[in-house]
PDB file of N, CA and C in Angstrom:
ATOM      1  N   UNK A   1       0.852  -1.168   0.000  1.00  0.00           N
ATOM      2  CA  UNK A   1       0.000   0.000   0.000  1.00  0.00           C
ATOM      3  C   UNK A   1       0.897   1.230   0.000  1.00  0.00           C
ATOM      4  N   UNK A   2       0.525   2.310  -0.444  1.00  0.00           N
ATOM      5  CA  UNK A   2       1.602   3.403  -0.746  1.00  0.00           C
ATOM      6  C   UNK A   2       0.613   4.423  -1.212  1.00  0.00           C
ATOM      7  N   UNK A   3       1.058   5.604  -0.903  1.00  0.00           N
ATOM      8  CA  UNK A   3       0.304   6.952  -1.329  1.00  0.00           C
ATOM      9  C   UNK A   3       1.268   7.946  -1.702  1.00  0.00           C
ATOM     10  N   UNK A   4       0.909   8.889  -2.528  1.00  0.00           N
ATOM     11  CA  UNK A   4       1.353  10.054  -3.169  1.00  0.00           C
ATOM     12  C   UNK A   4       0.545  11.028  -2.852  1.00  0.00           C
ATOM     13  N   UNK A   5       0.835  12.241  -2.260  1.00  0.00           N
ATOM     14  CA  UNK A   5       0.539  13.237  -1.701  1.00  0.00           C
ATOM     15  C   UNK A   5       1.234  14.438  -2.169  1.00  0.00           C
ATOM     16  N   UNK A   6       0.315  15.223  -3.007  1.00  0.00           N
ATOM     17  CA  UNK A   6       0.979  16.747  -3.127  1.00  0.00           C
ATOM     18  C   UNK A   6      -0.021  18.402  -2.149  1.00  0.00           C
ATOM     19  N   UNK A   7       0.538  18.428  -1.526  1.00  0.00           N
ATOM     20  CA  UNK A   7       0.658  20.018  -0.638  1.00  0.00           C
ATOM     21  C   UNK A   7       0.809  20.998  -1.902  1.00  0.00           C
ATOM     22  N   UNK A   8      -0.162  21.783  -1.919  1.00  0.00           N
ATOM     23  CA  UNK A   8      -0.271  23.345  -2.228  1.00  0.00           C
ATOM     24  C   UNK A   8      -0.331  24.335  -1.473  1.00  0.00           C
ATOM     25  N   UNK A   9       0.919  24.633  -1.027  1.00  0.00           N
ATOM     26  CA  UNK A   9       1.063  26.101   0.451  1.00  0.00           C
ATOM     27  C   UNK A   9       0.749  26.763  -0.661  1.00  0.00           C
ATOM     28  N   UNK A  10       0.029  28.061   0.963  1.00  0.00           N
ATOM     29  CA  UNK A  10      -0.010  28.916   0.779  1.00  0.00           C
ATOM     30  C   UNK A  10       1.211  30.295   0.821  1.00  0.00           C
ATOM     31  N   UNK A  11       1.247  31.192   0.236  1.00  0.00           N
ATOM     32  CA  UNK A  11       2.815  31.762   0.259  1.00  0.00           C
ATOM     33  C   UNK A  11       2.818  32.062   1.719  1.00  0.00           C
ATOM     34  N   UNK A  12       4.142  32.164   2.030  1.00  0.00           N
ATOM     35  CA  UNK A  12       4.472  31.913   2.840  1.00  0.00           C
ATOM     36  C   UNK A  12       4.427  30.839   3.907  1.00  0.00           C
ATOM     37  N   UNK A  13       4.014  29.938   3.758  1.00  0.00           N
ATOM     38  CA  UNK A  13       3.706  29.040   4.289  1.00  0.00           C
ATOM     39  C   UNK A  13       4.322  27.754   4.570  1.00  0.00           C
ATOM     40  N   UNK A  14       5.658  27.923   3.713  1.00  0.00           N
ATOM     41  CA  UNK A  14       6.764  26.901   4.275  1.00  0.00           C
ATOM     42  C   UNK A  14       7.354  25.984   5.187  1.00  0.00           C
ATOM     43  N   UNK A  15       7.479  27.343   5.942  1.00  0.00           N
ATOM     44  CA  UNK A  15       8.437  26.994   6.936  1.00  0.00           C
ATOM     45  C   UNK A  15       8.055  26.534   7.850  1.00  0.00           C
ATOM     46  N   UNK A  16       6.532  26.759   8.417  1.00  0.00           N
ATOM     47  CA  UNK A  16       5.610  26.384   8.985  1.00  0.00           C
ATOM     48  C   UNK A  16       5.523  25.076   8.910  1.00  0.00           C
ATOM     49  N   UNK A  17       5.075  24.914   7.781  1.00  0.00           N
ATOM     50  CA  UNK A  17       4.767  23.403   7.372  1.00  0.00           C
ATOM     51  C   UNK A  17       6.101  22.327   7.426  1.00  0.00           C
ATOM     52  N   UNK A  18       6.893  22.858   7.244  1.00  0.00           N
ATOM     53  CA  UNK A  18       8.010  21.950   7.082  1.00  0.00           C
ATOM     54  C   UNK A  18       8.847  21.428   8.365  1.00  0.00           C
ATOM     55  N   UNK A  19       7.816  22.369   9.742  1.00  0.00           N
ATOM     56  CA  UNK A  19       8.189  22.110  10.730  1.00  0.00           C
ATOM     57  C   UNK A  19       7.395  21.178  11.359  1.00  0.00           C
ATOM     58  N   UNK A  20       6.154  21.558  10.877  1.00  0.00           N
ATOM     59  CA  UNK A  20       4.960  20.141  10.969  1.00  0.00           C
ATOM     60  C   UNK A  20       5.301  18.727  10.846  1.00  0.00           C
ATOM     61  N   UNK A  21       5.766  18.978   9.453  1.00  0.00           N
ATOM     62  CA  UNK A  21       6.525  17.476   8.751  1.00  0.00           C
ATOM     63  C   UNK A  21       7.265  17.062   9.983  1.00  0.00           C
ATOM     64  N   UNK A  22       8.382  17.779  10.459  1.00  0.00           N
ATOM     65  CA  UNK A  22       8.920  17.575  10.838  1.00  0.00           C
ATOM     66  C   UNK A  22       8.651  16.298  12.094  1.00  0.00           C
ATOM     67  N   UNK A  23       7.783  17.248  12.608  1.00  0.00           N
ATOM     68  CA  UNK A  23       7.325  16.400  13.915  1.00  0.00           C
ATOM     69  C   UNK A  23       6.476  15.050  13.761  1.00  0.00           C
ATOM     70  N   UNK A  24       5.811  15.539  12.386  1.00  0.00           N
ATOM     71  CA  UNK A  24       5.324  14.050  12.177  1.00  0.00           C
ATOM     72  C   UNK A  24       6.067  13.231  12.188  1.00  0.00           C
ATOM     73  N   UNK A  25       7.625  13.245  11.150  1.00  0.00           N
ATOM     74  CA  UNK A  25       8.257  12.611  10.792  1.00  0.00           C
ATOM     75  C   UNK A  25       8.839  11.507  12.156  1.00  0.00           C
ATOM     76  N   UNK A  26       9.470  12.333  12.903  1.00  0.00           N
ATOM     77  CA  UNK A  26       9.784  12.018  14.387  1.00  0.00           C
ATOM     78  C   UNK A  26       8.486  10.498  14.883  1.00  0.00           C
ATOM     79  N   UNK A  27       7.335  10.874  15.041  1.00  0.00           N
ATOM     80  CA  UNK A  27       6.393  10.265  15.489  1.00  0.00           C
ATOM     81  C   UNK A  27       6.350   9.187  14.720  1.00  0.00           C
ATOM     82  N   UNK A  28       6.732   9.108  12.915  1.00  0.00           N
ATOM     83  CA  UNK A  28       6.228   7.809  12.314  1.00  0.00           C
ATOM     84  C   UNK A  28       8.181   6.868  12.927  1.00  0.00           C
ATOM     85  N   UNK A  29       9.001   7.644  12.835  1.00  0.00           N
ATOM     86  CA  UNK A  29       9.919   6.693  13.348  1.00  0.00           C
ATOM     87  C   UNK A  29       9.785   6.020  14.664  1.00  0.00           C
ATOM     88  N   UNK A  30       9.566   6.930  15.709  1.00  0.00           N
ATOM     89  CA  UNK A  30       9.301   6.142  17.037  1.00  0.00           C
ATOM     90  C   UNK A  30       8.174   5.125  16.794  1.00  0.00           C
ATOM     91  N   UNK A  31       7.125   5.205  15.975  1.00  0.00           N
ATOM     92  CA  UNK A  31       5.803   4.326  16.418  1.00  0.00           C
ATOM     93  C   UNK A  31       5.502   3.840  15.771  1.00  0.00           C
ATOM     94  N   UNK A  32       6.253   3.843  14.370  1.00  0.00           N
ATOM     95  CA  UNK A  32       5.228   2.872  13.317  1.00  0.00           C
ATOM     96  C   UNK A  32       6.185   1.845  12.257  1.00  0.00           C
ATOM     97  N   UNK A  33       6.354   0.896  13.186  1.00  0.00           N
ATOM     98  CA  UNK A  33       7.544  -0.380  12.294  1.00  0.00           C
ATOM     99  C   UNK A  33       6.911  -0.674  11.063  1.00  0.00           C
ATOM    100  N   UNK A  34       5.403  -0.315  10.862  1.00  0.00           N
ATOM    101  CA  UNK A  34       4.771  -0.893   9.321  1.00  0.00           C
ATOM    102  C   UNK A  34       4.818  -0.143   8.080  1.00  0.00           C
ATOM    103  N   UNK A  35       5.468   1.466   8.793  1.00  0.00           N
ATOM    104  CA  UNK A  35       5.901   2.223   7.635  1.00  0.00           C
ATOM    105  C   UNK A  35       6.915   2.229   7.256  1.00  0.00           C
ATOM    106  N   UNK A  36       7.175   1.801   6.329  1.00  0.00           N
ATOM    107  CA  UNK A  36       8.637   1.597   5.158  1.00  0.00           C
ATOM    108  C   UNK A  36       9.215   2.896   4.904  1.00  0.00           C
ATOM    109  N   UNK A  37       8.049   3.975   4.278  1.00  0.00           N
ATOM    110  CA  UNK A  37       8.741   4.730   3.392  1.00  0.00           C
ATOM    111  C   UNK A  37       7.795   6.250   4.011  1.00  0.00           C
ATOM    112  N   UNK A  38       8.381   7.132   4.257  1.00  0.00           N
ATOM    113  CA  UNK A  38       7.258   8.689   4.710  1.00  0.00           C
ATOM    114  C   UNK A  38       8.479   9.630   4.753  1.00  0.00           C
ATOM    115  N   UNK A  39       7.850  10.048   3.140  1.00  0.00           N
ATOM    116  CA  UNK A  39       8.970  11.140   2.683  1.00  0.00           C
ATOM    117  C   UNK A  39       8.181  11.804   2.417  1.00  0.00           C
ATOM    118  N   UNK A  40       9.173  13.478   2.695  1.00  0.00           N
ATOM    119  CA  UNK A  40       8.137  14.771   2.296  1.00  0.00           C
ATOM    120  C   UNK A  40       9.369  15.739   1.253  1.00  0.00           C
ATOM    121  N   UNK A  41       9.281  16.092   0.342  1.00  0.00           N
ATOM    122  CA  UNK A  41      10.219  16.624   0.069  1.00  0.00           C
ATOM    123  C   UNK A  41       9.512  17.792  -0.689  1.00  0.00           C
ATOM    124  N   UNK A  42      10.537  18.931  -0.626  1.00  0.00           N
ATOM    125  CA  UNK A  42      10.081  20.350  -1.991  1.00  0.00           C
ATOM    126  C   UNK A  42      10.442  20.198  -3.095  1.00  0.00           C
ATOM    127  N   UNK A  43       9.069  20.222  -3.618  1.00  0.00           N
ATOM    128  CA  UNK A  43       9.234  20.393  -5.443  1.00  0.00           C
ATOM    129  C   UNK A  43      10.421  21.345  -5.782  1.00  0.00           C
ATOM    130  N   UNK A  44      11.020  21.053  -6.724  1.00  0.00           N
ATOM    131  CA  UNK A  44      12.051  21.863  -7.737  1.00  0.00           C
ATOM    132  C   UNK A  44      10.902  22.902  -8.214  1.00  0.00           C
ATOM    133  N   UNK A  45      11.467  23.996  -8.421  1.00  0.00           N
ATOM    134  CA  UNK A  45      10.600  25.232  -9.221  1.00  0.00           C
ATOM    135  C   UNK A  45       9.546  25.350  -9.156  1.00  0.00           C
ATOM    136  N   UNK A  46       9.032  25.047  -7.901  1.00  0.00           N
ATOM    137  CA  UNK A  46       7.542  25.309  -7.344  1.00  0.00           C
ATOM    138  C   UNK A  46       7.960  25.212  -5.592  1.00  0.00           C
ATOM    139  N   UNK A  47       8.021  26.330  -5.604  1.00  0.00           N
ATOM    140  CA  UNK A  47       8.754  26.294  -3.899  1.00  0.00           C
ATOM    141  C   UNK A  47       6.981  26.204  -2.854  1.00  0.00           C
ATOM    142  N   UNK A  48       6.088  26.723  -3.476  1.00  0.00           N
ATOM    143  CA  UNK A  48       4.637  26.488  -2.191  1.00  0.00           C
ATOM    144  C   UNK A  48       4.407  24.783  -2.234  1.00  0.00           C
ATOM    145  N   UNK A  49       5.208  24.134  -2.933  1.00  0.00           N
ATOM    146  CA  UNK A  49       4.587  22.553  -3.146  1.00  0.00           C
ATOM    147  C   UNK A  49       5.518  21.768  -2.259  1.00  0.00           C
ATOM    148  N   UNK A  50       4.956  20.853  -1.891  1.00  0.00           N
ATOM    149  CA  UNK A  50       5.429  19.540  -1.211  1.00  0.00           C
ATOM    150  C   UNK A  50       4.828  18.338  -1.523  1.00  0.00           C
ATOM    151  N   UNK A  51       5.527  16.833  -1.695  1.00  0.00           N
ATOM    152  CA  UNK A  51       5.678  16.349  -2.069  1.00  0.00           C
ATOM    153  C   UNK A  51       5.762  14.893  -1.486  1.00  0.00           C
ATOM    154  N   UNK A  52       4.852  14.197  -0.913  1.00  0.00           N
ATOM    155  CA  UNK A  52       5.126  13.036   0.083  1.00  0.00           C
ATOM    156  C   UNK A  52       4.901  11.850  -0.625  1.00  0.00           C
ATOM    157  N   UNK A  53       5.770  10.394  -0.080  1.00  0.00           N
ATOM    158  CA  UNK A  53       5.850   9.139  -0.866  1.00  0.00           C
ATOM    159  C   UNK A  53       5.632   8.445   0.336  1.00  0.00           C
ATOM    160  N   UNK A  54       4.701   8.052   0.695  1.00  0.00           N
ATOM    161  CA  UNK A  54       4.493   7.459   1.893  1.00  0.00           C
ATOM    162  C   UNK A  54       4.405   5.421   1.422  1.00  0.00           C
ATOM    163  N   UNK A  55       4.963   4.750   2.082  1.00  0.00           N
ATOM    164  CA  UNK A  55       4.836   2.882   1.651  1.00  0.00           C
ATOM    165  C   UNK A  55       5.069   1.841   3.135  1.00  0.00           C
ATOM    166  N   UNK A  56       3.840   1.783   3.214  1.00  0.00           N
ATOM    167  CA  UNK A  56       3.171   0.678   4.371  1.00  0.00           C
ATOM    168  C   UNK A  56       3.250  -0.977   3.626  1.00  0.00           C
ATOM    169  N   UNK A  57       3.633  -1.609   5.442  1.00  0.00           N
ATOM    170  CA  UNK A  57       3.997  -3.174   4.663  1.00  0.00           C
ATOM    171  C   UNK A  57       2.583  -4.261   4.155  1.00  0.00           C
ATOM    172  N   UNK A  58       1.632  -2.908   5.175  1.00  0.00           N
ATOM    173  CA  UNK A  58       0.293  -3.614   4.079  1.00  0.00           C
ATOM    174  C   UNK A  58      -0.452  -3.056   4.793  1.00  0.00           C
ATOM    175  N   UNK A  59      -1.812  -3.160   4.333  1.00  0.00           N
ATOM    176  CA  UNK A  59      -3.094  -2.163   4.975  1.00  0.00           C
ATOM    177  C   UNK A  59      -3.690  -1.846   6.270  1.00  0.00           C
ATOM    178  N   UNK A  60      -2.655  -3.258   6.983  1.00  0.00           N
ATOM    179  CA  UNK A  60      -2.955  -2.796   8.474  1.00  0.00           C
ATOM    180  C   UNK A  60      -2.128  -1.640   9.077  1.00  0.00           C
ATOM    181  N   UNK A  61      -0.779  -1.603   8.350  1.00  0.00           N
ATOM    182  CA  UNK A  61       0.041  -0.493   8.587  1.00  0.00           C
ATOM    183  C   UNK A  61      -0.241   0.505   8.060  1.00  0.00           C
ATOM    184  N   UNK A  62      -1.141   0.766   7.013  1.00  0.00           N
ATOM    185  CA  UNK A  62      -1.658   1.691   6.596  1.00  0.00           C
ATOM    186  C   UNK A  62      -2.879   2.345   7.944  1.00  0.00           C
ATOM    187  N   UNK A  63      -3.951   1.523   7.789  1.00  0.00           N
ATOM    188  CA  UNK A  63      -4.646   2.173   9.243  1.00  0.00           C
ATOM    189  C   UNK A  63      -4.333   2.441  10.337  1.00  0.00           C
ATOM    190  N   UNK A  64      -3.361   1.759  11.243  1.00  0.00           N
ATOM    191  CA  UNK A  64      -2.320   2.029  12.110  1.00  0.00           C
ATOM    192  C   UNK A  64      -1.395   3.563  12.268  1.00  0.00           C
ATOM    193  N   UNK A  65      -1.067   4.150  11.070  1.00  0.00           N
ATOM    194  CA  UNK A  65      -0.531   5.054  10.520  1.00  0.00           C
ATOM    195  C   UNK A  65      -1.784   6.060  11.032  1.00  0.00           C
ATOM    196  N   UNK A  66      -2.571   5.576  10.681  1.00  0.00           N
ATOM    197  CA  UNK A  66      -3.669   6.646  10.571  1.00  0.00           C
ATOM    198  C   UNK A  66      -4.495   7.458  11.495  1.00  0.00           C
ATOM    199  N   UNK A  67      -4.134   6.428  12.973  1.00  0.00           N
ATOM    200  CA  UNK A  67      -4.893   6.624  14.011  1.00  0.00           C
ATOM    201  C   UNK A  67      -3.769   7.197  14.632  1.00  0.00           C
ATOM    202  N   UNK A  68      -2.903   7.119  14.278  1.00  0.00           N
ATOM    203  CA  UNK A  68      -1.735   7.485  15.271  1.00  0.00           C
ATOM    204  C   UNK A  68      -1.624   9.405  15.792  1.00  0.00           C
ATOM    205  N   UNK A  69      -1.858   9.696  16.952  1.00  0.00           N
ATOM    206  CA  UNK A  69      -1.616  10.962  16.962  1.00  0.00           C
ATOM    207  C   UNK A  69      -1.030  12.521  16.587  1.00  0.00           C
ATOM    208  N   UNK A  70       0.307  11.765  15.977  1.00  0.00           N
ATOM    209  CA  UNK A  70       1.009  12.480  15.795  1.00  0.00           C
ATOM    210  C   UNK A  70       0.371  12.628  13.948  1.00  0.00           C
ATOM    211  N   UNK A  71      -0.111  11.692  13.375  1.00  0.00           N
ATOM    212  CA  UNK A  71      -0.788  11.964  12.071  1.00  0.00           C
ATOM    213  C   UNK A  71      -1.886  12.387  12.554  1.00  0.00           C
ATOM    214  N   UNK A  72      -2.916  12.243  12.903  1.00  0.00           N
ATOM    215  CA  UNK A  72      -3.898  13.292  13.639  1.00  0.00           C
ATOM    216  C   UNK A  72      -3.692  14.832  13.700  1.00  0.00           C
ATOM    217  N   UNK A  73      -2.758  14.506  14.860  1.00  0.00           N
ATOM    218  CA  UNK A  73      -2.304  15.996  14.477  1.00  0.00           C
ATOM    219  C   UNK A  73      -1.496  16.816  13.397  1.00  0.00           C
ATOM    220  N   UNK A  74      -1.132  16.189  12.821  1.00  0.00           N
ATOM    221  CA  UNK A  74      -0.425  16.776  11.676  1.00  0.00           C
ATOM    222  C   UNK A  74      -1.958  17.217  10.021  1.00  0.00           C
ATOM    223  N   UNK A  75      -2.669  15.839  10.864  1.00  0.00           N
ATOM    224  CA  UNK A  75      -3.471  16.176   9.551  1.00  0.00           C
ATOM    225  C   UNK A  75      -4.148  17.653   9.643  1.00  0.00           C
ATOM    226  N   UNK A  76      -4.364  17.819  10.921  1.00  0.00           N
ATOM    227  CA  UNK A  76      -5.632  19.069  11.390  1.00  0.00           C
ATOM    228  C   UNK A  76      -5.190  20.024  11.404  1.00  0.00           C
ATOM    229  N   UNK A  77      -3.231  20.134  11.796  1.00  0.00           N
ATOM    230  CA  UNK A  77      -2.730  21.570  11.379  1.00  0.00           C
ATOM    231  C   UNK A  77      -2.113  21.655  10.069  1.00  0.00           C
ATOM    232  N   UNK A  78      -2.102  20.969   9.331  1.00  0.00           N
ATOM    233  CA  UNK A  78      -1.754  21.308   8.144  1.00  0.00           C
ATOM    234  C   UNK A  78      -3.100  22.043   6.788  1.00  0.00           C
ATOM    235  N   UNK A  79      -4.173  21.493   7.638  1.00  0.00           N
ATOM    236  CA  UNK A  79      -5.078  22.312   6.883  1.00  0.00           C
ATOM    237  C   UNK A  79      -5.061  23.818   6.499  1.00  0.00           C
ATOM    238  N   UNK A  80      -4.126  24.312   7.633  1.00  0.00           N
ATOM    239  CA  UNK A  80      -4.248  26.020   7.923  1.00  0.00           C
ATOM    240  C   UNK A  80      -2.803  26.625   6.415  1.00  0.00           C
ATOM    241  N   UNK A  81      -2.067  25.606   6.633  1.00  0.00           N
ATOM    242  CA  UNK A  81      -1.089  25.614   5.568  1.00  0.00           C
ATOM    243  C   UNK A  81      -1.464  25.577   4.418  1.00  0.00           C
ATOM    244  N   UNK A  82      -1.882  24.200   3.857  1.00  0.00           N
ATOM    245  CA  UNK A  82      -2.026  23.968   2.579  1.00  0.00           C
ATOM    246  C   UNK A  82      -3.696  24.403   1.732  1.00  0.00           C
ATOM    247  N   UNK A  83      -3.233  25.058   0.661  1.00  0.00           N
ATOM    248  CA  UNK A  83      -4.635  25.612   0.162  1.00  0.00           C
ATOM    249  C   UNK A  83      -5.209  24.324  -0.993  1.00  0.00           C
ATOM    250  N   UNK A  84      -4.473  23.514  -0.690  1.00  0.00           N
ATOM    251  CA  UNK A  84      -4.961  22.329  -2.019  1.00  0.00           C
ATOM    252  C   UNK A  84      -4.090  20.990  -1.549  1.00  0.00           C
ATOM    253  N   UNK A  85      -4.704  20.032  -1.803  1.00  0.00           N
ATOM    254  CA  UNK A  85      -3.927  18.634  -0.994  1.00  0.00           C
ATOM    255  C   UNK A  85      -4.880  17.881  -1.932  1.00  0.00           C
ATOM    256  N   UNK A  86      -3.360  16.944  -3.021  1.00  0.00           N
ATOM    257  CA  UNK A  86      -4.305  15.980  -3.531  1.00  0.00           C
ATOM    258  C   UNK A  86      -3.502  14.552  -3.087  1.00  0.00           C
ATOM    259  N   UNK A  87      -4.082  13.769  -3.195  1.00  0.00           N
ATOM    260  CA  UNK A  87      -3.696  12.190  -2.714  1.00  0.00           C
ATOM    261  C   UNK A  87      -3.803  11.393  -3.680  1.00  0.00           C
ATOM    262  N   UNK A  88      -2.875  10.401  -4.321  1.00  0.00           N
ATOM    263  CA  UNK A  88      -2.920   9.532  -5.042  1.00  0.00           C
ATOM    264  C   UNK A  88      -2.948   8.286  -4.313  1.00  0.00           C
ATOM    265  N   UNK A  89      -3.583   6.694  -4.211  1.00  0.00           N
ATOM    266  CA  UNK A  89      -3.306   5.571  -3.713  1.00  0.00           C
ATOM    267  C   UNK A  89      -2.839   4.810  -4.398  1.00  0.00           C
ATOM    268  N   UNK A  90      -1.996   4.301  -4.355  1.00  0.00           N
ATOM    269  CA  UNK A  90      -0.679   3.861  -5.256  1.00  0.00           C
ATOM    270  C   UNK A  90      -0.783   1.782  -4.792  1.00  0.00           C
ATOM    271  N   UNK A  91      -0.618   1.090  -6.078  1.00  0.00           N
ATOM    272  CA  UNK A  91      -0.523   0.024  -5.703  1.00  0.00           C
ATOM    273  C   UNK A  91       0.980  -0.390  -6.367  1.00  0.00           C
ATOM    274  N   UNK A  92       1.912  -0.244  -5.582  1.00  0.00           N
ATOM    275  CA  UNK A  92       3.660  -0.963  -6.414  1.00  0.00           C
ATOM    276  C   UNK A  92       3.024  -2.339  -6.810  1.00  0.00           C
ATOM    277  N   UNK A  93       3.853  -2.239  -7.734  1.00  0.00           N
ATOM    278  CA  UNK A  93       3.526  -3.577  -8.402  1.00  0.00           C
ATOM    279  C   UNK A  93       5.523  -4.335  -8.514  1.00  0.00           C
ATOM    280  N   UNK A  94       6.302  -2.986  -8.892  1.00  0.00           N
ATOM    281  CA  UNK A  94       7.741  -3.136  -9.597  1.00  0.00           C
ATOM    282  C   UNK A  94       8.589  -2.487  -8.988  1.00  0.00           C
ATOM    283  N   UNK A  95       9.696  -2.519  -8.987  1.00  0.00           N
ATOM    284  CA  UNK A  95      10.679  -1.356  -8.255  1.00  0.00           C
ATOM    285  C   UNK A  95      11.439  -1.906  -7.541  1.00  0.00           C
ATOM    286  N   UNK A  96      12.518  -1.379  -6.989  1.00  0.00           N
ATOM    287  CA  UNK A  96      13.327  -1.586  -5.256  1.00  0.00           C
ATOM    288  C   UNK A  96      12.951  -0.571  -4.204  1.00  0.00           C
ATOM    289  N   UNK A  97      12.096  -1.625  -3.381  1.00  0.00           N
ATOM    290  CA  UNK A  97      11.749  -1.210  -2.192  1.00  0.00           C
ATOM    291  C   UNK A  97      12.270  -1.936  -0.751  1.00  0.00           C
ATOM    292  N   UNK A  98      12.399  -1.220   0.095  1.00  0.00           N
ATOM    293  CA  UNK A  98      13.034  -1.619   1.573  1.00  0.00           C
ATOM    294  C   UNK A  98      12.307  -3.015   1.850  1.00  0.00           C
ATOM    295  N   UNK A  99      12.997  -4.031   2.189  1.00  0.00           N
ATOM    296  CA  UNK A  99      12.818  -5.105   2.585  1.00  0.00           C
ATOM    297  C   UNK A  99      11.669  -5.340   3.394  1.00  0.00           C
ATOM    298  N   UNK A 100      11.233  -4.499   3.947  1.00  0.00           N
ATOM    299  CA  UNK A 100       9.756  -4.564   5.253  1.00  0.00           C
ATOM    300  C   UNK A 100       8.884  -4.430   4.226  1.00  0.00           C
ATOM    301  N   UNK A 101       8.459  -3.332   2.747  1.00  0.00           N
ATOM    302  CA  UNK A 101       7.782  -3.497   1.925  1.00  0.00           C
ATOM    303  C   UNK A 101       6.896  -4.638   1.409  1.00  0.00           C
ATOM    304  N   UNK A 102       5.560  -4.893   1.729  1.00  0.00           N
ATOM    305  CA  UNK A 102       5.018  -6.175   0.832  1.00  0.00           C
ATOM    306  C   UNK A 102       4.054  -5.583  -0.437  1.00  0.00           C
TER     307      UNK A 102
END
């Protein structure tokens, strides 16, 4: 299971957000062995965009992910940030992915 996530800040709205990430980020390492992959990165030549590759070892780690507080909270303050948030659900089929990946 895997998702694609693009953030549309608002200007100025960066740094803010990237401190958000931040803390999420923190929270999926301490608590969540079923997430493989929770990357956020800035678009090239679109500096209000961000960019997340998120890859769970399967759908229970996906819901797990979901309840977790620190995504909670990240989801509810990032609303104030981003003026557009689209989500792709991604099924890998091919590729090299981290060994915990199914």
């Amino acid at each position: 299971m895997a998702l694609c996530v693009r953030f549309t800040l608002h200007d100025g709205a960066g740094e803010a957000f990237d401190e958000l990430v931040r803390e999420a980020v923190e929270g999926v390492l301490e608590h969540e062995p079923g997430t493989s992959v929770y990357a956020c990165s800035e678009v090239e030549g679109a500096p209000n965009q961000r960019l997340f590759f998120e890859l769970y070892a399967d759908r229970a780690a996906f819901e797990e992910h979901g309840r977790q507080p620190h995504v909670r909270h990240f989801l509810n303050q990032s609303k104030q940030y981003a003026e557009k948030t689209e989500i792709d659900h991604l099924r890998p089929y091919a590729g090299k992915y981290p060994a915990a990946a199914g």
